[in-house]
Protein backbone atom coordinates (compact mmCIF):
# COMPACT_ATOMS: atom_id res chain seq x y z
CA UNK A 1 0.00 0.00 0.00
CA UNK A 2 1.56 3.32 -0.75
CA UNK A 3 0.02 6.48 -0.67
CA UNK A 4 0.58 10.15 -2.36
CA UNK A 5 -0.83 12.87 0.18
CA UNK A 6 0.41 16.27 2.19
CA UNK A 7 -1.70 14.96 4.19
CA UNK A 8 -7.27 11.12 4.44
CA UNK A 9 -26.29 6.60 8.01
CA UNK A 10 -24.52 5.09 11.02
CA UNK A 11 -21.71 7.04 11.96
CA UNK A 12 -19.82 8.46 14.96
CA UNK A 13 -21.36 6.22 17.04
CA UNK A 14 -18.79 5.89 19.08
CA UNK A 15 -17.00 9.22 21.68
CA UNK A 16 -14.12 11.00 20.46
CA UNK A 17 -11.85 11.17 23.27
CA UNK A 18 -9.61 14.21 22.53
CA UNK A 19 -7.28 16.50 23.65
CA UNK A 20 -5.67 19.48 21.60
CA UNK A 21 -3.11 22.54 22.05
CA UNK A 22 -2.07 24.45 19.94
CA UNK A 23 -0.34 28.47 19.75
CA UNK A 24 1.11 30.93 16.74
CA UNK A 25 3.45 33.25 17.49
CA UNK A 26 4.44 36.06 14.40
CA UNK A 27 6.84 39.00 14.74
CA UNK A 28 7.88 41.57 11.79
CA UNK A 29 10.95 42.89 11.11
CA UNK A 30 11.27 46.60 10.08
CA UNK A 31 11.17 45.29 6.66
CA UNK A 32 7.52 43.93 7.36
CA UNK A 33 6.43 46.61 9.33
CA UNK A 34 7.12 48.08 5.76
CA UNK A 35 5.20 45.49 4.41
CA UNK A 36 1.87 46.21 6.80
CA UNK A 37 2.17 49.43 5.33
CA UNK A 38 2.86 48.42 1.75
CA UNK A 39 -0.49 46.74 2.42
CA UNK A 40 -2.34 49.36 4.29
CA UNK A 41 -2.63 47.61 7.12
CA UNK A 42 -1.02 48.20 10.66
CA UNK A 43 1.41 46.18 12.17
CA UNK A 44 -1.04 44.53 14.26
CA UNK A 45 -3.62 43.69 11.82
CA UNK A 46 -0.68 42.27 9.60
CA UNK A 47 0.17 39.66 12.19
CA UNK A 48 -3.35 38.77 13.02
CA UNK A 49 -3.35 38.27 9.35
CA UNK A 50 -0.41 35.75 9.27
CA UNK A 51 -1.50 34.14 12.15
CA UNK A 52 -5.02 33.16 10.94
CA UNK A 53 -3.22 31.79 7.72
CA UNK A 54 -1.13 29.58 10.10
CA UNK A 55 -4.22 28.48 11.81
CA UNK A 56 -6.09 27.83 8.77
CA UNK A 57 -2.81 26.20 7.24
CA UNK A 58 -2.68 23.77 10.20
CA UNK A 59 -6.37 23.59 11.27
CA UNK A 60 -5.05 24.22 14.99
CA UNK A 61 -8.40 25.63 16.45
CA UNK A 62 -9.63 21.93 14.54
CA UNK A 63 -7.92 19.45 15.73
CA UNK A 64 -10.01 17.10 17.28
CA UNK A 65 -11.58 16.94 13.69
CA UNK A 66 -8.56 16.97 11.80
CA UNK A 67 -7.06 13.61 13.74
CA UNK A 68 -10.34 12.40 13.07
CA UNK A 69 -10.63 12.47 9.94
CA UNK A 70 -7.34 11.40 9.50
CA UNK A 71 -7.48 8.52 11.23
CA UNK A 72 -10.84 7.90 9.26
CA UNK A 73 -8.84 8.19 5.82
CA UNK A 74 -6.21 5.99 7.06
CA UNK A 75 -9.31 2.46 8.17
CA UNK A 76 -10.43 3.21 4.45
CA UNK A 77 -7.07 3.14 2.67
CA UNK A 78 -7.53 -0.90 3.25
CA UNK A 79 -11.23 -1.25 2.86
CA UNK A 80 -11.85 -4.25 0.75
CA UNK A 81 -8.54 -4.63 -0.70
CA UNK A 82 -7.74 -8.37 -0.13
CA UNK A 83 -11.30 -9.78 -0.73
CA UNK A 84 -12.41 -11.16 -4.30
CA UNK A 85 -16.73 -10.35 -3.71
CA UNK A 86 -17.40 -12.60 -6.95
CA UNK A 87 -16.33 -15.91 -6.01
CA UNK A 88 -17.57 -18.35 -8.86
CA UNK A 89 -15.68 -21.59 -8.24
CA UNK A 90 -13.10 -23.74 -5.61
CA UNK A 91 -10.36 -21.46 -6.88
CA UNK A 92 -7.40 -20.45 -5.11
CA UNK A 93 -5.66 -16.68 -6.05
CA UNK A 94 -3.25 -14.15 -6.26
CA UNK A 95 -3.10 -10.40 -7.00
CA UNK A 96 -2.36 -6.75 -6.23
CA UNK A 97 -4.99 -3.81 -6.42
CA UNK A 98 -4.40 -0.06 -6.60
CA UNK A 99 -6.73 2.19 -4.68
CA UNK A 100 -7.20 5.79 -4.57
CA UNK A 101 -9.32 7.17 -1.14
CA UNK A 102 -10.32 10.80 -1.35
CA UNK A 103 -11.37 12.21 2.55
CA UNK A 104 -14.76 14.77 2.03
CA UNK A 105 -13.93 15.78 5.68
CA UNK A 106 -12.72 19.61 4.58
CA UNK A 107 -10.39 19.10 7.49
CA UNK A 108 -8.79 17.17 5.25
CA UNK A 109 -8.79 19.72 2.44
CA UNK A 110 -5.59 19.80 0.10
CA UNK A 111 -5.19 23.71 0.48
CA UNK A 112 -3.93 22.85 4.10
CA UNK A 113 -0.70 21.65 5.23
CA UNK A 114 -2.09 18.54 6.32
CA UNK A 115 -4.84 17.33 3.53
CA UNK A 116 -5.19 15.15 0.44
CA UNK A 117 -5.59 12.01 -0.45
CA UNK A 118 -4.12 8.16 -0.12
CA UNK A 119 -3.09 6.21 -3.16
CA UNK A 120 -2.87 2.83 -2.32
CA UNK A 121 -1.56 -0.63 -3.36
CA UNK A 122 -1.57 -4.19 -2.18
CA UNK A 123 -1.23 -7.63 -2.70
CA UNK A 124 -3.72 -10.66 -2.00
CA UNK A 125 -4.20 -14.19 -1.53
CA UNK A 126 -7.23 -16.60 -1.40
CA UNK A 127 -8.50 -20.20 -0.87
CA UNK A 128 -12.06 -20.97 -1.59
CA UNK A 129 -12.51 -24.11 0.96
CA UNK A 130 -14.38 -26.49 -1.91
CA UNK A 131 -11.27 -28.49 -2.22
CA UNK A 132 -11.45 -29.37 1.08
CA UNK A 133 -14.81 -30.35 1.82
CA UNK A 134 -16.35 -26.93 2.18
CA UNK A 135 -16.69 -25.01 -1.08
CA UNK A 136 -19.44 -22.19 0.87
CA UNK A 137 -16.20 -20.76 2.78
CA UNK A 138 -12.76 -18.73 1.55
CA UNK A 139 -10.43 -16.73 3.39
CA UNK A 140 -8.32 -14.26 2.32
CA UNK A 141 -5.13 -12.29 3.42
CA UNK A 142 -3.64 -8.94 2.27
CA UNK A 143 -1.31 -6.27 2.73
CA UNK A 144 1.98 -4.14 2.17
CA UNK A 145 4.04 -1.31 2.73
CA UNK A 146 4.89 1.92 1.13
CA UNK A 147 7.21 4.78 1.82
CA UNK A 148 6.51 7.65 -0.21
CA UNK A 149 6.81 11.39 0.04
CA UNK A 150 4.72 15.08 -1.32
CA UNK A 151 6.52 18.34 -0.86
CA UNK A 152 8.51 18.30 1.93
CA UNK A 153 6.77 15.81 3.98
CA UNK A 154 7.98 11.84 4.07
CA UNK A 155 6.32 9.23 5.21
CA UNK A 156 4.90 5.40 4.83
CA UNK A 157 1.16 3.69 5.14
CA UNK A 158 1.23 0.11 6.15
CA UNK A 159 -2.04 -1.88 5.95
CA UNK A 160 -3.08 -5.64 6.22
CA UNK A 161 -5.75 -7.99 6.52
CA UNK A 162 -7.17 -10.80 7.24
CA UNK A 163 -10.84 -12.01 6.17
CA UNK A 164 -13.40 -14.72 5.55
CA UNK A 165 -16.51 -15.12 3.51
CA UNK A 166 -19.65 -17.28 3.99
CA UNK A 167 -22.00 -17.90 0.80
CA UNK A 168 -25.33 -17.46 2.89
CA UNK A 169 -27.30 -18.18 -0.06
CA UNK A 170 -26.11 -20.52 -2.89
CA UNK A 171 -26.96 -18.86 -6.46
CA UNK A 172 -28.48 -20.29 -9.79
CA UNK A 173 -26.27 -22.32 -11.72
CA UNK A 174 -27.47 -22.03 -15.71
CA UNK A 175 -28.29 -19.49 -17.60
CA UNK A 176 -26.74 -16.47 -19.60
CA UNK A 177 -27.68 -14.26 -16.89
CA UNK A 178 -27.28 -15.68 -13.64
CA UNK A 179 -27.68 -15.23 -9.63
CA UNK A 180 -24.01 -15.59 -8.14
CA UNK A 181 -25.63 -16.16 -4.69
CA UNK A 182 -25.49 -13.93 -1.27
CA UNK A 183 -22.36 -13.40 0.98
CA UNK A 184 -21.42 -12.52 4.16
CA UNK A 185 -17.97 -11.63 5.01
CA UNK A 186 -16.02 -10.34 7.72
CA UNK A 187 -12.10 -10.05 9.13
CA UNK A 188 -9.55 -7.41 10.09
CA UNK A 189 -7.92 -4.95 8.92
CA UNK A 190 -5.18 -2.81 10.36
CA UNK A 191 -3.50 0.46 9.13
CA UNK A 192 -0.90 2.67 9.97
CA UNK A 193 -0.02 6.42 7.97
CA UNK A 194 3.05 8.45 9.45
CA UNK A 195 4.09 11.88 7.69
CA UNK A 196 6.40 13.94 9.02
CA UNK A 197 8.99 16.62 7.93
CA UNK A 198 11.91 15.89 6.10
CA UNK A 199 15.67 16.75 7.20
CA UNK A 200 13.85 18.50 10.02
CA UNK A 201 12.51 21.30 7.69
CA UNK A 202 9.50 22.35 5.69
CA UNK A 203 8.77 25.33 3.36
CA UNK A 204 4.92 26.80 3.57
CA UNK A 205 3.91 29.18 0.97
CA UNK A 206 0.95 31.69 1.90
CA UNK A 207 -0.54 34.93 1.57
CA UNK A 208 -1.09 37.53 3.46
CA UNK A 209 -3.55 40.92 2.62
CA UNK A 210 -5.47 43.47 3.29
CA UNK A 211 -9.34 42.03 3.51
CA UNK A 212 -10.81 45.15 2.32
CA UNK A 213 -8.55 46.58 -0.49
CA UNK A 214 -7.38 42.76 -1.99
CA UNK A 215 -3.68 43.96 -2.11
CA UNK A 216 -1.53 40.81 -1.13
CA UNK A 217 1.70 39.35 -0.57
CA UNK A 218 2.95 35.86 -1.22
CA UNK A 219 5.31 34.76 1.69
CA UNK A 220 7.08 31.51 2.55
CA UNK A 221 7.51 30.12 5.89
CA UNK A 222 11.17 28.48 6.19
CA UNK A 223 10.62 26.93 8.96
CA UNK A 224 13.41 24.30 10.93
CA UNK A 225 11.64 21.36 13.34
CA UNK A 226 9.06 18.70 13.98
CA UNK A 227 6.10 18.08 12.30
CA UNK A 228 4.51 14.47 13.01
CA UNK A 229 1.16 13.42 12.47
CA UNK A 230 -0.08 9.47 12.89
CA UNK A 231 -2.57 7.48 12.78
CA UNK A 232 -3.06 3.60 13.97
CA UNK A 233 -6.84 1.91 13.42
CA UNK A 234 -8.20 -1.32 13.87
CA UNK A 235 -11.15 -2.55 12.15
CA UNK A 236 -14.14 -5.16 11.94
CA UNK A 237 -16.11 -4.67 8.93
CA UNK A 238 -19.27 -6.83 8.27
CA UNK A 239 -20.48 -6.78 4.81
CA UNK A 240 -23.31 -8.34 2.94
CA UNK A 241 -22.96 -8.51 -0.57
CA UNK A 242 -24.67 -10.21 -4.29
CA UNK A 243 -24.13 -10.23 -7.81
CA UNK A 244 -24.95 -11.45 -11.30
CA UNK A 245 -22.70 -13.30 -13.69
CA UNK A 246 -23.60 -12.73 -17.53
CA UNK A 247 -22.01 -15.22 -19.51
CA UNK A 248 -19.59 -16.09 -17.11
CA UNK A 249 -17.27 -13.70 -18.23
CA UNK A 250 -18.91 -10.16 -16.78
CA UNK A 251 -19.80 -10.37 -13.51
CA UNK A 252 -21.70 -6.96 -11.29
CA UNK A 253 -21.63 -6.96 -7.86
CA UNK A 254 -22.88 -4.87 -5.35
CA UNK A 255 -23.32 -4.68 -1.37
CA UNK A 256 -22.54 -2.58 1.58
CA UNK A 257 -21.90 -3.27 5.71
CA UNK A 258 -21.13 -1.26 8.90
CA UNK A 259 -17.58 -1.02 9.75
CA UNK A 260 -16.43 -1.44 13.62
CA UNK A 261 -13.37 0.70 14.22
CA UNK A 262 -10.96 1.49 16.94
CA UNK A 263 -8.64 4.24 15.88
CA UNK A 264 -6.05 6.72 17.52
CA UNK A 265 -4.23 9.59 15.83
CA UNK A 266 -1.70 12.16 16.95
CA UNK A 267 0.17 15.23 15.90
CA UNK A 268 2.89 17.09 17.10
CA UNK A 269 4.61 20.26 15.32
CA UNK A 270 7.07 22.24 16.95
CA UNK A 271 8.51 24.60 13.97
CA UNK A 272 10.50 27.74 14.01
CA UNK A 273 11.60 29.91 11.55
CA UNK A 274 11.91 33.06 9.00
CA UNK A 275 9.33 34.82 7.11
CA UNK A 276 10.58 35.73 3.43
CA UNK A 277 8.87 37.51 0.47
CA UNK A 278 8.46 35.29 -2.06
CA UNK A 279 9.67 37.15 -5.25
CA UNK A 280 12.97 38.95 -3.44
CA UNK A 281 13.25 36.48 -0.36
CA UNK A 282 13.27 39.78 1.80
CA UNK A 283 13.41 38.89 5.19
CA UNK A 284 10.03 40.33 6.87
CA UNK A 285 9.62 38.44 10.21
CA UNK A 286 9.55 35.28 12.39
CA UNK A 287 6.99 32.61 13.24
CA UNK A 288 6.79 30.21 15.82
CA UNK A 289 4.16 27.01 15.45
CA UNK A 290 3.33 25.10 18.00
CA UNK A 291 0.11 21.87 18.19
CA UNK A 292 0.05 18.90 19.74
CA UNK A 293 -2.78 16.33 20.24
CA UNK A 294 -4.55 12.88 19.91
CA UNK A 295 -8.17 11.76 19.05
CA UNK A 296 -9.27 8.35 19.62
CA UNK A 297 -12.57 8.17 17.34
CA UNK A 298 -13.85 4.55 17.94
CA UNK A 299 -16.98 4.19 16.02
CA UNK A 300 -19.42 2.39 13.72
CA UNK A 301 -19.54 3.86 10.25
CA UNK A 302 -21.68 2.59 6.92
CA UNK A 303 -20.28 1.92 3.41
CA UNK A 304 -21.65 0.80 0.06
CA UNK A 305 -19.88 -1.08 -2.34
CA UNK A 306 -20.00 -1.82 -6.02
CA UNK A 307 -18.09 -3.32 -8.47
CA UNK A 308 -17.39 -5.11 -12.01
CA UNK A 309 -15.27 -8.15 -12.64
CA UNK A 310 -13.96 -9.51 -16.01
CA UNK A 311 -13.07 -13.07 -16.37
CA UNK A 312 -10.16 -14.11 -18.50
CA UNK A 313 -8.65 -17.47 -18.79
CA UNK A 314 -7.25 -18.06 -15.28
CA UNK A 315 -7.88 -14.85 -14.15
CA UNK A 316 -9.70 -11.71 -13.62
CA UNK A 317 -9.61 -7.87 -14.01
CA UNK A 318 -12.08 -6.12 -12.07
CA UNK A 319 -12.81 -2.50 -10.64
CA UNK A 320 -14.72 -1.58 -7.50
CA UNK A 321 -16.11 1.79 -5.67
CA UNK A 322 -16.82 2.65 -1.95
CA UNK A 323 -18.38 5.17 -0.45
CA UNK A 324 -18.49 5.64 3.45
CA UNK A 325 -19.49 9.24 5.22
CA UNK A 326 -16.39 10.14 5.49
CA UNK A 327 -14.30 8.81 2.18
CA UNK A 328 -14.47 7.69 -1.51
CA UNK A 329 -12.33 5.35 -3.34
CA UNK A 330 -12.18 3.60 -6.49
CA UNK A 331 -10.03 0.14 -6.99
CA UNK A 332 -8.85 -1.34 -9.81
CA UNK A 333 -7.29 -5.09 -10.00
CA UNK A 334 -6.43 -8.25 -10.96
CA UNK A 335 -6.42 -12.28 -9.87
CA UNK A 336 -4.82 -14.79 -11.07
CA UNK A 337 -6.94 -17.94 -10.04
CA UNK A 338 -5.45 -21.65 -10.01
């Protein structure tokens, strides 16, 4: 699984315990009390100014939310990876699947420092149990690891599972257009996404100007520290699902199930540094960012799933969506059955 990001019905069931602190600290130099005047603005209203980017930047008066939808981001970057929901024979398999989870938490949004969206890849095995006596059962097991990086931010997502699958209800067996039957399937699933800065520094462009004439100034932040953010979940997803094979070689699918998950993220950014103008790298003040916090949102949360599989000869290619409160994603894959 691997992911690209700056920084991820029945839901929130479950408390978020939290706790959060946060403060932003700006001074000018002459050259930006120059600047606040440049702008119109006074010196005062210039660092209220920068500091409300920062806040904005870093959702510090969010955090609860933030690690929450984080952490929510990170349970769906593994949702249904390892599990084939069109099981038409006593096969076993192998494959890998690339996912792509977009959060629609705007904590999450990709304007902020922390924000974005997982891209996500793993490998699979299965066993339908049919050779051995019990062809309504197969199990499945998936996972891997990724480092990858965005900006100046590094980091890795490791996910795995575990499931199994019960056909409830056989199917129809003839036909050109036929009933693949009704299943039930559960497991675990855990994840893990860590970003943090790189070299112990990060560069954060921003703007800063006056709200009632428009006049602006694009500034970087070069800042020299910590920036962590993680998140660790747990969960037991339950999902009923059905389908229809047409020919044997196209296959729909469809289903959905509630998702049982324990989850606990954290942050921590300590970063200190110069403010420069963009275009001359003028010096124009200092900034000093400080958050720390962790959210433990354990809760029950909905998802529907749909998908289309395409048989080849000992194989197939298939594609799947999701949709849960919180997230989207889209999967596309491939089996290689024996």
């Amino acid at each position: 699984m691997g992911w690209i990001a700056v920084l991820l019905a029945v839901s929130g069931a479950g408390a978020t315990r939290a706790r959060a602190d946060s403060s932003v600290v700006v001074t000018l130099t002459p050259a930006g009390e120059q600047l606040a005047s440049y702008l119109g603005l006074s010196v005062p209203a210039l660092i209220q100014n920068a500091q409300d980017k920062f806040n904005s930047l870093f959702q510090t008066a969010n955090l609860p939310s933030l690690l929450t939808a984080f952490a929510s981001t990170t349970a769906i970057s593994d949702r249904g990876l390892g599990v084939d929901y069109a099981v038409t024979g006593h096969d076993m398999m192998v494959g890998a699947v690339a996912n792509g989870a977009v959060p629609t938490d705007p904590s999450l949004d990709s304007a902020n420092v922390i924000g974005g969206f997982i891209f996500n890849f793993g490998v699979m095995v299965g066993a339908n149990l049919g050779r051995w006596g019990a062809p309504r059962w197969t199990v499945f097991a998936n996972g891997f690891y990724e480092a990858a990086g965005y900006k100046d931010l590094q980091g890795h997502l490791t996910t795995g599972g575990a499931h199994v699958q019960y056909r409830a209800l056989e199917g129809t067996h003839r036909g050109p257009v036929r009933w693949i039957g009704l299943d039930v399937t559960t497991g675990l699933e855990l994840a893990n996404w860590q970003i943090s800065t790189k070299r112990d520094s990060l560069a954060i462009n921003f703007k800063v100007e006056n709200p009632d004439t428009g006049k602006g100034e694009h500034l970087v932040f070069q800042s020299m520290g910590v920036m962590n953010v993680e998140a660790n979940t747990l969960t037991v997803p339950l999902e009923v699902t059905t389908g229809i094979s047409l020919g044997e070689i196209v296959t729909l699918y469809a289903g959905g199930g509630l998702d049982l998950t324990s989850s606990t993220a954290t942050i921590d950014v300590n970063l200190d540094g110069e403010l420069y103008i963009r275009s001359n790298m003028e010096d124009v003040g200092h900034a000093t960012i400080k958050a720390s916090g962790q959210a433990s949102p354990s809760s029950i949360t909905a998802h529907v799933l749909a998908g289309l599989q395409l048989a080849i000869p000992h194989a197939n290619i298939y594609t799947q969506g999701i949709v849960s409160p919180d997230n989207e994603g889209i999967a596309f894959g491939f089996r290689i059955k024996f």
